[in-house]
C-alpha atoms as a PDB file:
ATOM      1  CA  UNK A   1      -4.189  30.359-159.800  1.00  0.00           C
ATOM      2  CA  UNK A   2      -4.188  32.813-157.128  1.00  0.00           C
ATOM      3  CA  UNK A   3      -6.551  35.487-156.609  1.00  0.00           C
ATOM      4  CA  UNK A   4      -6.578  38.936-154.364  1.00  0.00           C
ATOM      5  CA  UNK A   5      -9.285  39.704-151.976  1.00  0.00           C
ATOM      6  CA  UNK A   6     -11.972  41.637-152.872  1.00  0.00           C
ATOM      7  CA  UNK A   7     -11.729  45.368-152.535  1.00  0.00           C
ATOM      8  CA  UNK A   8     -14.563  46.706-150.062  1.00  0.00           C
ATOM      9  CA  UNK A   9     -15.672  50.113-151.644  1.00  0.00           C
ATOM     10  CA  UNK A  10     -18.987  51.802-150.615  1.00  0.00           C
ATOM     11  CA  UNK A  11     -20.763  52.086-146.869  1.00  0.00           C
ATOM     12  CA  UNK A  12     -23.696  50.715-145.141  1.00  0.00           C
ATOM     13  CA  UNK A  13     -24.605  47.449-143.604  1.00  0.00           C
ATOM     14  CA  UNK A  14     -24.066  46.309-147.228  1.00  0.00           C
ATOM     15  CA  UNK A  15     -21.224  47.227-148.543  1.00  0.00           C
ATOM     16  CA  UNK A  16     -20.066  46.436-152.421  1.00  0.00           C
ATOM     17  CA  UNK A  17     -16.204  45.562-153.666  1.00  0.00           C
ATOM     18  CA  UNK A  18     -14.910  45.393-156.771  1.00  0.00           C
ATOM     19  CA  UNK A  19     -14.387  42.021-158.295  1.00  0.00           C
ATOM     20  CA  UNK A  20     -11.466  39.903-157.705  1.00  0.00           C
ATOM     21  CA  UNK A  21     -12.405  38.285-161.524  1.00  0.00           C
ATOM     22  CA  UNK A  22     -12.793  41.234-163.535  1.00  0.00           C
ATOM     23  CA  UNK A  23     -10.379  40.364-165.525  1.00  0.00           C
ATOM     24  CA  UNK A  24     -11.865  36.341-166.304  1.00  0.00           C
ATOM     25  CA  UNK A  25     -13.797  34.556-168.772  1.00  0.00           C
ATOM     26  CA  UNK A  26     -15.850  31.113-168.122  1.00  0.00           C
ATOM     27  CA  UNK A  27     -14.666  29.504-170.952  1.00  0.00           C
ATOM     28  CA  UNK A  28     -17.403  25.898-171.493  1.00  0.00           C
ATOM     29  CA  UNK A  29     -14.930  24.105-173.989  1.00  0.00           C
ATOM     30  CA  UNK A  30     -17.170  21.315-175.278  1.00  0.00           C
ATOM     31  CA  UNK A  31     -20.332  24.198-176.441  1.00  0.00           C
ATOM     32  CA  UNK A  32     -17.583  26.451-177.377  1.00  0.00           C
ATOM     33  CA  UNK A  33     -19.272  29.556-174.908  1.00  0.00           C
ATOM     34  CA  UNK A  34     -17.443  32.217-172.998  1.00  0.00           C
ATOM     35  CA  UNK A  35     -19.208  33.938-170.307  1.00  0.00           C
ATOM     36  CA  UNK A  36     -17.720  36.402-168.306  1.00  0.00           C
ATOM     37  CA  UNK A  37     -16.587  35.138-164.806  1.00  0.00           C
ATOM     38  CA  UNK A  38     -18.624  35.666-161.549  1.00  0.00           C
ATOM     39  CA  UNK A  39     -17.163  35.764-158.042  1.00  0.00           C
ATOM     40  CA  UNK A  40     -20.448  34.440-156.989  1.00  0.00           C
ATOM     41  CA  UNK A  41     -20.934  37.324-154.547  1.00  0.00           C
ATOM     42  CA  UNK A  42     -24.369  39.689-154.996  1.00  0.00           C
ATOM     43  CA  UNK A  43     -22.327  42.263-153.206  1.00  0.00           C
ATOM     44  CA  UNK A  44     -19.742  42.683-156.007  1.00  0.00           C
ATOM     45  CA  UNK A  45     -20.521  46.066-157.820  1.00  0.00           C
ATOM     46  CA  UNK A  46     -19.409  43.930-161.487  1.00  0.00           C
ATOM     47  CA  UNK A  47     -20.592  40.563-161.253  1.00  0.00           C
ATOM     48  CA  UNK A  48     -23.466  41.853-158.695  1.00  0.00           C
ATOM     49  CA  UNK A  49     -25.320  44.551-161.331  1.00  0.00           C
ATOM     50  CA  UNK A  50     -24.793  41.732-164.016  1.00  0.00           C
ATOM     51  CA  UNK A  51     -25.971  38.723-161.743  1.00  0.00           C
ATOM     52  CA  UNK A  52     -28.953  40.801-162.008  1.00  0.00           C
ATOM     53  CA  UNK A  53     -29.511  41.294-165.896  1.00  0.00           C
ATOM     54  CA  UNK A  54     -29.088  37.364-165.906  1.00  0.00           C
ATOM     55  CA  UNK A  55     -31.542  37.006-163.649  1.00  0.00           C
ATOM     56  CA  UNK A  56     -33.415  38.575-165.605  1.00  0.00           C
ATOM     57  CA  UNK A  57     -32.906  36.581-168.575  1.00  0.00           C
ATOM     58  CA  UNK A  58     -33.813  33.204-166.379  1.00  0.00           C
ATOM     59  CA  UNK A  59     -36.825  34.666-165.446  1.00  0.00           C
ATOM     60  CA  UNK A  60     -37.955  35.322-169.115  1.00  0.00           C
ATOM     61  CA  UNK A  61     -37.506  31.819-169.630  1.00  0.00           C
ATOM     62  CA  UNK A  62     -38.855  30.189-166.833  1.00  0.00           C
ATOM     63  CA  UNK A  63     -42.184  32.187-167.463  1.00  0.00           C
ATOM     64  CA  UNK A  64     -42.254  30.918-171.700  1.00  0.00           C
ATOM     65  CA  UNK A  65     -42.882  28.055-169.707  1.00  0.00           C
ATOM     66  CA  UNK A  66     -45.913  28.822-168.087  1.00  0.00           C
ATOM     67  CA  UNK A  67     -48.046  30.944-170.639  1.00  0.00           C
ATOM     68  CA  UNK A  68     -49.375  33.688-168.813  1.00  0.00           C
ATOM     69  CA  UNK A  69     -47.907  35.870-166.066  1.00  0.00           C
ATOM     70  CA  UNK A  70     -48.584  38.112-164.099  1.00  0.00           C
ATOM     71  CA  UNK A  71     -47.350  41.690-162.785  1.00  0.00           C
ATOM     72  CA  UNK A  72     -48.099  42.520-159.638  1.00  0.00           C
ATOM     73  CA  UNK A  73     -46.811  45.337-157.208  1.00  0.00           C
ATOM     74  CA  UNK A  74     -47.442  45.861-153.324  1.00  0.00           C
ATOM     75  CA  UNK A  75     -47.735  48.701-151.656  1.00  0.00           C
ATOM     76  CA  UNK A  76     -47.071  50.431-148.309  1.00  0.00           C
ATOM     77  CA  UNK A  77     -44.737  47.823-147.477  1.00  0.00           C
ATOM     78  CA  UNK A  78     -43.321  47.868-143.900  1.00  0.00           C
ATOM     79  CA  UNK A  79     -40.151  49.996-143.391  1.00  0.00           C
ATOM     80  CA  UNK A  80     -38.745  46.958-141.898  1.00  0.00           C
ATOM     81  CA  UNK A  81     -37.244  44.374-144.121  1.00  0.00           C
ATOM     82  CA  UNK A  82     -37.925  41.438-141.616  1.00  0.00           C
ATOM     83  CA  UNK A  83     -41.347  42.484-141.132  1.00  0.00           C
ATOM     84  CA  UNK A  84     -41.814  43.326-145.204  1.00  0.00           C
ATOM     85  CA  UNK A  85     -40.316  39.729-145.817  1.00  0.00           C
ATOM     86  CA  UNK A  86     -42.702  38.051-143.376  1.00  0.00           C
ATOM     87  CA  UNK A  87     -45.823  39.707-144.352  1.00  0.00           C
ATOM     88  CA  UNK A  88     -44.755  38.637-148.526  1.00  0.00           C
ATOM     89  CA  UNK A  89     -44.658  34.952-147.105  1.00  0.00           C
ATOM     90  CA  UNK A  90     -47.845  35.508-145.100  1.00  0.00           C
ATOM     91  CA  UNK A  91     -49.517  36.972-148.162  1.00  0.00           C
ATOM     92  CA  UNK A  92     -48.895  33.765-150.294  1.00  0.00           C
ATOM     93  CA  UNK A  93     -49.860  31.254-147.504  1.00  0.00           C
ATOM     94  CA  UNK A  94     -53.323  32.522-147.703  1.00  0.00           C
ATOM     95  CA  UNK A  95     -52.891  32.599-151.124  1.00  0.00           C
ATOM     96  CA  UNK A  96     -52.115  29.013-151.160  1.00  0.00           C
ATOM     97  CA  UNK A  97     -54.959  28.128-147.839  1.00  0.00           C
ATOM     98  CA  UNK A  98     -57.529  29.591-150.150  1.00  0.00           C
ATOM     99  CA  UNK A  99     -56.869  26.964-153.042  1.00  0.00           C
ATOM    100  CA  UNK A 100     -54.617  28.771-155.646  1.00  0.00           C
ATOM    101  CA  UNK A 101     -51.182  27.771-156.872  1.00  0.00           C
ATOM    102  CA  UNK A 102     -48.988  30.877-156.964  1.00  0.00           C
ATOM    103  CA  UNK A 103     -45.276  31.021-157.123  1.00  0.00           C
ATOM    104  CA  UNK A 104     -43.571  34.446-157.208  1.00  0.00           C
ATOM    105  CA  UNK A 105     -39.878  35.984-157.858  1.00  0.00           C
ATOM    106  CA  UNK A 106     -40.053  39.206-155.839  1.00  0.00           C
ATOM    107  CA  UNK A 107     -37.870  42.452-154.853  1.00  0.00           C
ATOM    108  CA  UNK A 108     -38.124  45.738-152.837  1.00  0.00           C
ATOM    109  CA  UNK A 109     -38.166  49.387-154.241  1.00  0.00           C
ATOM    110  CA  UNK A 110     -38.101  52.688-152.689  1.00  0.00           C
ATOM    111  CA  UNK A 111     -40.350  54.889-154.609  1.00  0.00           C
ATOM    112  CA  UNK A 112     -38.129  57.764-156.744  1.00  0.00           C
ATOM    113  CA  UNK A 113     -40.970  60.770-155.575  1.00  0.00           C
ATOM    114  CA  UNK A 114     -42.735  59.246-152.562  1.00  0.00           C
ATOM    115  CA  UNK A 115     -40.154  57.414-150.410  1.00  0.00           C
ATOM    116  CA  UNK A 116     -42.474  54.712-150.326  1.00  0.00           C
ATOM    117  CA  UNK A 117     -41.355  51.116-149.955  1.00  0.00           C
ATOM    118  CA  UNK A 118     -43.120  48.328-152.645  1.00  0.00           C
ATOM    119  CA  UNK A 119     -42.622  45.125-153.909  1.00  0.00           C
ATOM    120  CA  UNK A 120     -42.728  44.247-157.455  1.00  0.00           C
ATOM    121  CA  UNK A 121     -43.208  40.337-157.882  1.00  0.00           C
ATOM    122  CA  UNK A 122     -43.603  38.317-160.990  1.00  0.00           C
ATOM    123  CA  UNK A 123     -46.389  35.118-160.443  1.00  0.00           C
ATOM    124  CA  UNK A 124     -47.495  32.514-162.266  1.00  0.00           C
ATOM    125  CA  UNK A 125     -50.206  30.143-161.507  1.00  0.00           C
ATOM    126  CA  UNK A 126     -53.632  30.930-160.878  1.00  0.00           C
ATOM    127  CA  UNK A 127     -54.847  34.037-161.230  1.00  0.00           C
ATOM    128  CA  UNK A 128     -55.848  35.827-158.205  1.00  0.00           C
ATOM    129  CA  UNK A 129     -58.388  38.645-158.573  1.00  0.00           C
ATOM    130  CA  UNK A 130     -57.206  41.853-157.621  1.00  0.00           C
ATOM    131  CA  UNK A 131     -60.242  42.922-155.080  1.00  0.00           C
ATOM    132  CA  UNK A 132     -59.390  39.446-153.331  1.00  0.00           C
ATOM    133  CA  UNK A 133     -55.251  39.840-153.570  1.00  0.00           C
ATOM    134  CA  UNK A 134     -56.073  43.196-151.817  1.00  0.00           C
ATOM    135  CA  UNK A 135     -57.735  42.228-149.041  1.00  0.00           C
ATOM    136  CA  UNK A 136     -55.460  39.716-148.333  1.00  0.00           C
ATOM    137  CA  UNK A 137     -52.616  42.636-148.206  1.00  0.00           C
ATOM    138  CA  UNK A 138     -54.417  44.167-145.591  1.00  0.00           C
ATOM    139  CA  UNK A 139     -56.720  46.565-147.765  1.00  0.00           C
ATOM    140  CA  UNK A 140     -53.794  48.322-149.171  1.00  0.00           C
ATOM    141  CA  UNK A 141     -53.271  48.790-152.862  1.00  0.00           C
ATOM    142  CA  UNK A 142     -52.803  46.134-154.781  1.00  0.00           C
ATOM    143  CA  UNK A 143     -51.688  46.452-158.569  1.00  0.00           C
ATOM    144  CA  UNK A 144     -52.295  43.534-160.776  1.00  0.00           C
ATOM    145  CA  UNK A 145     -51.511  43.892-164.723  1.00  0.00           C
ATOM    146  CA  UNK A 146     -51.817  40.797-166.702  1.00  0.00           C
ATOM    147  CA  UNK A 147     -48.777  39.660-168.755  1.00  0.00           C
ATOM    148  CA  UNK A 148     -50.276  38.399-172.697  1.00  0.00           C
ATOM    149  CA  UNK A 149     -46.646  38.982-174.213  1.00  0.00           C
ATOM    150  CA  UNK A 150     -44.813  36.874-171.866  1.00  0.00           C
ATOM    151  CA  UNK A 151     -41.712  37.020-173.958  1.00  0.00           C
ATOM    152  CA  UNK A 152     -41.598  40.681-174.615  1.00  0.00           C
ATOM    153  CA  UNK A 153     -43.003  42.138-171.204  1.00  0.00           C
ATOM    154  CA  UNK A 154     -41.263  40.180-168.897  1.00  0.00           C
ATOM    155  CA  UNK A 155     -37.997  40.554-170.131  1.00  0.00           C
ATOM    156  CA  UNK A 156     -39.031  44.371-170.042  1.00  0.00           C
ATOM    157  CA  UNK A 157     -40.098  43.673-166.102  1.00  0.00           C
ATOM    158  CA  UNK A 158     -38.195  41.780-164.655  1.00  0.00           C
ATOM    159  CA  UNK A 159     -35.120  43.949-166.173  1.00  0.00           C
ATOM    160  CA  UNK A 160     -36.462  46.474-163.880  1.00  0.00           C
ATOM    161  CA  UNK A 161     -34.658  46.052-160.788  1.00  0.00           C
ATOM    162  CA  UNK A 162     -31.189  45.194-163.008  1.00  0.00           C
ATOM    163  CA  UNK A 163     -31.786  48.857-164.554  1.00  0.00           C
ATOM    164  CA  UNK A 164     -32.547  50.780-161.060  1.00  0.00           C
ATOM    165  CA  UNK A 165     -29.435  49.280-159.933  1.00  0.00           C
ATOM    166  CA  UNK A 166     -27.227  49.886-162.903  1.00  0.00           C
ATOM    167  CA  UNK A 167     -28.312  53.192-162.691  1.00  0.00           C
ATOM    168  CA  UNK A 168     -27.491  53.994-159.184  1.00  0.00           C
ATOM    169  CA  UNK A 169     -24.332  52.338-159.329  1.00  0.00           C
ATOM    170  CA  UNK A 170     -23.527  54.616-162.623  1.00  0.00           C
ATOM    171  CA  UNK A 171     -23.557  57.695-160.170  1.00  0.00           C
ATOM    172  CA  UNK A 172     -21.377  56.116-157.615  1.00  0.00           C
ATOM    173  CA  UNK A 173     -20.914  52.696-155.661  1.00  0.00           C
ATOM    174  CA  UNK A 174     -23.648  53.150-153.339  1.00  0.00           C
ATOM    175  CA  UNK A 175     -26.508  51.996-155.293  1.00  0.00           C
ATOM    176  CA  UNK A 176     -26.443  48.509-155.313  1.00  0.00           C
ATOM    177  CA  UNK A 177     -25.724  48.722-151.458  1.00  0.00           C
ATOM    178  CA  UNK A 178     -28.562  50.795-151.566  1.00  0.00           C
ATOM    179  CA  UNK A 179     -30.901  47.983-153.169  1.00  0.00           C
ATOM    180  CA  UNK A 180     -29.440  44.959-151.047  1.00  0.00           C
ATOM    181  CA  UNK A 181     -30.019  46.979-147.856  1.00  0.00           C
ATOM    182  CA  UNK A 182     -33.627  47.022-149.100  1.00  0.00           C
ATOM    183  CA  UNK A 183     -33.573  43.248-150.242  1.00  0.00           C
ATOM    184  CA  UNK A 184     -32.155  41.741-146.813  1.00  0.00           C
ATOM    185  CA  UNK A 185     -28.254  41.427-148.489  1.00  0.00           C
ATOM    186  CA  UNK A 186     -29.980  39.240-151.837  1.00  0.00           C
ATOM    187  CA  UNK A 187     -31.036  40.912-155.414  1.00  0.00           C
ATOM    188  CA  UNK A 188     -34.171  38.654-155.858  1.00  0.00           C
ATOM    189  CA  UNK A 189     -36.583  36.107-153.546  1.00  0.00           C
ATOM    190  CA  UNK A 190     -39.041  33.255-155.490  1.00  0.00           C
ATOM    191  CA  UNK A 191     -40.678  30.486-153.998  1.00  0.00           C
ATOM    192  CA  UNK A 192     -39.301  27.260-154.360  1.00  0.00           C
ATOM    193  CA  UNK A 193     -41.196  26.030-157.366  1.00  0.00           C
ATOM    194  CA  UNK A 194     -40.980  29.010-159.221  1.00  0.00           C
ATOM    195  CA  UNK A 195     -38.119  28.130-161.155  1.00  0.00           C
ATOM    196  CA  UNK A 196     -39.774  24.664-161.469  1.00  0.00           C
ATOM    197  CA  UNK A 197     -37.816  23.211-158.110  1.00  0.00           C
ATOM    198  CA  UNK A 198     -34.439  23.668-159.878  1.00  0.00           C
ATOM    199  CA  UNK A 199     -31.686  25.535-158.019  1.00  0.00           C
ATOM    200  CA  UNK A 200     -31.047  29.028-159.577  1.00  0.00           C
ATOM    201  CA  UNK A 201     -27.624  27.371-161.036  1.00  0.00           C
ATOM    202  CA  UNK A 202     -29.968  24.992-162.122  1.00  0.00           C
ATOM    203  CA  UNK A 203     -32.189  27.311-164.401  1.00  0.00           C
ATOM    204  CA  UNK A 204     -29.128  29.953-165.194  1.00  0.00           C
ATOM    205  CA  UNK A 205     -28.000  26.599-166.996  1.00  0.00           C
ATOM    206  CA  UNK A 206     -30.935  25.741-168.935  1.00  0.00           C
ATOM    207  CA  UNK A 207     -31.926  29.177-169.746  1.00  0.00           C
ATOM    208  CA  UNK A 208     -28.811  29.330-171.814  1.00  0.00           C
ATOM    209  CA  UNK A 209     -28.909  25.777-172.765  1.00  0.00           C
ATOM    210  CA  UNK A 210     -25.239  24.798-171.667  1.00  0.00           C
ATOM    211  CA  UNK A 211     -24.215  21.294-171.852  1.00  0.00           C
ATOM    212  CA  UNK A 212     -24.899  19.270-168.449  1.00  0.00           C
ATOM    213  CA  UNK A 213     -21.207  17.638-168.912  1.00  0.00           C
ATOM    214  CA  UNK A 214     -19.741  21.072-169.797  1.00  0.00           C
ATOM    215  CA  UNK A 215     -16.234  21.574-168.809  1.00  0.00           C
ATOM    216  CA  UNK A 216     -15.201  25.271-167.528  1.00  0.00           C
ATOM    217  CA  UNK A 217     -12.376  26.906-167.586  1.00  0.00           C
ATOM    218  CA  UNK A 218     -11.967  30.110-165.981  1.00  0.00           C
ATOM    219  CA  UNK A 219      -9.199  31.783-168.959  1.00  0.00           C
ATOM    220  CA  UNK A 220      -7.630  35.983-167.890  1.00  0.00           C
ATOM    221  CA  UNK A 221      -9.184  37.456-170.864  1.00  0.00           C
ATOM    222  CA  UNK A 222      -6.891  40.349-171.586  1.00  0.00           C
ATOM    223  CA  UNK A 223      -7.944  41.822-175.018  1.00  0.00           C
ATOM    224  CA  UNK A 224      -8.406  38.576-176.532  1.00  0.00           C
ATOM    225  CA  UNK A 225     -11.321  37.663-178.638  1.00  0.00           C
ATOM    226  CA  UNK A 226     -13.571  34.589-177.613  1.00  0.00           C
ATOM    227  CA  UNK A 227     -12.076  32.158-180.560  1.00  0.00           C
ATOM    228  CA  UNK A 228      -8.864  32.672-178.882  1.00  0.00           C
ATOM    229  CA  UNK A 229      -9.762  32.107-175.088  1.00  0.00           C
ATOM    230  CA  UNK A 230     -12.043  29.271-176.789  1.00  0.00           C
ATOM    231  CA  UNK A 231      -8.285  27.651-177.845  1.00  0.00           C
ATOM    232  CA  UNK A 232      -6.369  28.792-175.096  1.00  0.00           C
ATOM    233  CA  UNK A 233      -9.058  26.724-173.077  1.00  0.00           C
ATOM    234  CA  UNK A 234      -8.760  23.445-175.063  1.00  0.00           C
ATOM    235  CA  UNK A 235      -4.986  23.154-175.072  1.00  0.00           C
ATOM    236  CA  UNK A 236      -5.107  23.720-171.640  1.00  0.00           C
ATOM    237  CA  UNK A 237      -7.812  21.183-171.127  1.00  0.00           C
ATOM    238  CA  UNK A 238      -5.946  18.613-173.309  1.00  0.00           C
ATOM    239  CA  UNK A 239      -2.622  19.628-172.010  1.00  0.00           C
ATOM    240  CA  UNK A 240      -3.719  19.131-168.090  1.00  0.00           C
ATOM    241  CA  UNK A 241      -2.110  22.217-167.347  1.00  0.00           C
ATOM    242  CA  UNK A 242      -3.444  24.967-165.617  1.00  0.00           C
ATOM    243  CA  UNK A 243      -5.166  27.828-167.917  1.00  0.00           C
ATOM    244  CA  UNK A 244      -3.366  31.337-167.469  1.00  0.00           C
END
């Protein structure tokens, strides 16, 4: 099966395309699922916007595992998205020097009114006070909200950055360039236990409780219905033919 390149649309040092699979389920023929296909690019302006609403999904997951969460936003980040990345690290090494677990899933936002640039990040692990998280950021505000509703507030929060750029992409292309160019090129960062050291294949897959022997087939979807690209799949698969 032979696909065309990607379409570049959009400017900036991160530009979006349109998606090359637009057109493509992910058929998993033993569970019987159909997901829509993903290019596996966070630049695509289709699969990148709903990369993102997955995301979220994992992350409401991963934190029913842990109980308690927390909310916690960042401010007067550095313009600079190197320096902004390195001071986020710094901030949870002395997190971690001072004796507390904390694992994170973090992104970048531009403030709507002020222009100014914060990070939202979801933790779970100890809980840090917010006097002490603060002076560790450098005595700049520090905004710590307590998640009891893991379930229901989460989902809610960490939908956030999938909304602001759905949105922006709903008023033209530029959006989602907009919010990589803030995120160094990636929608999300999270230490590497906070998905419990899986990849974030790994926890996508568990999340939706797919079959660890699954067997995809990517199926053109057309106007079919999933029963039908659920059979189209199967005699394919049993055929040893390629799926069209």
């Amino acid at each position: 099966m032979t696909f065309t390149v990607n379409r570049w649309v959009g400017d900036g040092p991160y530009p979006v395309h349109t998606c090359r699979l637009e057109h493509f389920a992910l058929v998993g023929v033993l569970g019987r699922k159909v997901y829509p296909a993903d290019c596996d690019s966070g630049r695509c302006q289709t699969c990148g916007v709903r990369r993102a609403r997955v995301r979220a999904g994992v992350i409401t997951w991963q934190q029913r595992q842990h109980g308690r969460s927390r909310l916690i936003t960042l401010t007067n980040c550095p313009e600079d998205w190197q320096e902004r990345r390195g001071q986020v690290r710094d901030l949870r090494r002395r997190i971690l020097a001072s004796g507390r677990q904390c694992e994170w899933i973090w992104t970048t936002e531009r403030g709507d009114k002020t222009g100014m640039v914060h990070v939202h990040a979801i933790q779970h692990g100890d809980y840090i006070p917010q006097a002490e998280l603060q002076k560790l950021w450098g005595k700049r505000i520090v905004d710590v909200r307590q998640v009891h509703d893991a379930a229901k507030y989460i989902s809610k929060s960490a939908a956030k950055v999938a909304g602001y750029i759905g949105k922006e992409v709903g008023n033209g292309t530029g959006g989602l360039s907009i919010h990589l160019g803030n995120n160094g090129g990636r929608l999300h960062h999270w230490s590497r236990q906070f998905f419990g050291g899986m990849s974030i294949r790994e926890a996508t897959v568990a999340s939706r409780g797919d079959r660890p022997d699954e067997i995809w087939v990517s199926v053109w979807r057309g106007d079919d219905a999933d029963d039908e690209l659920i059979n189209r799949a199967i005699q394919a698969v049993n055929a040893g033919r390629p799926v069209q």
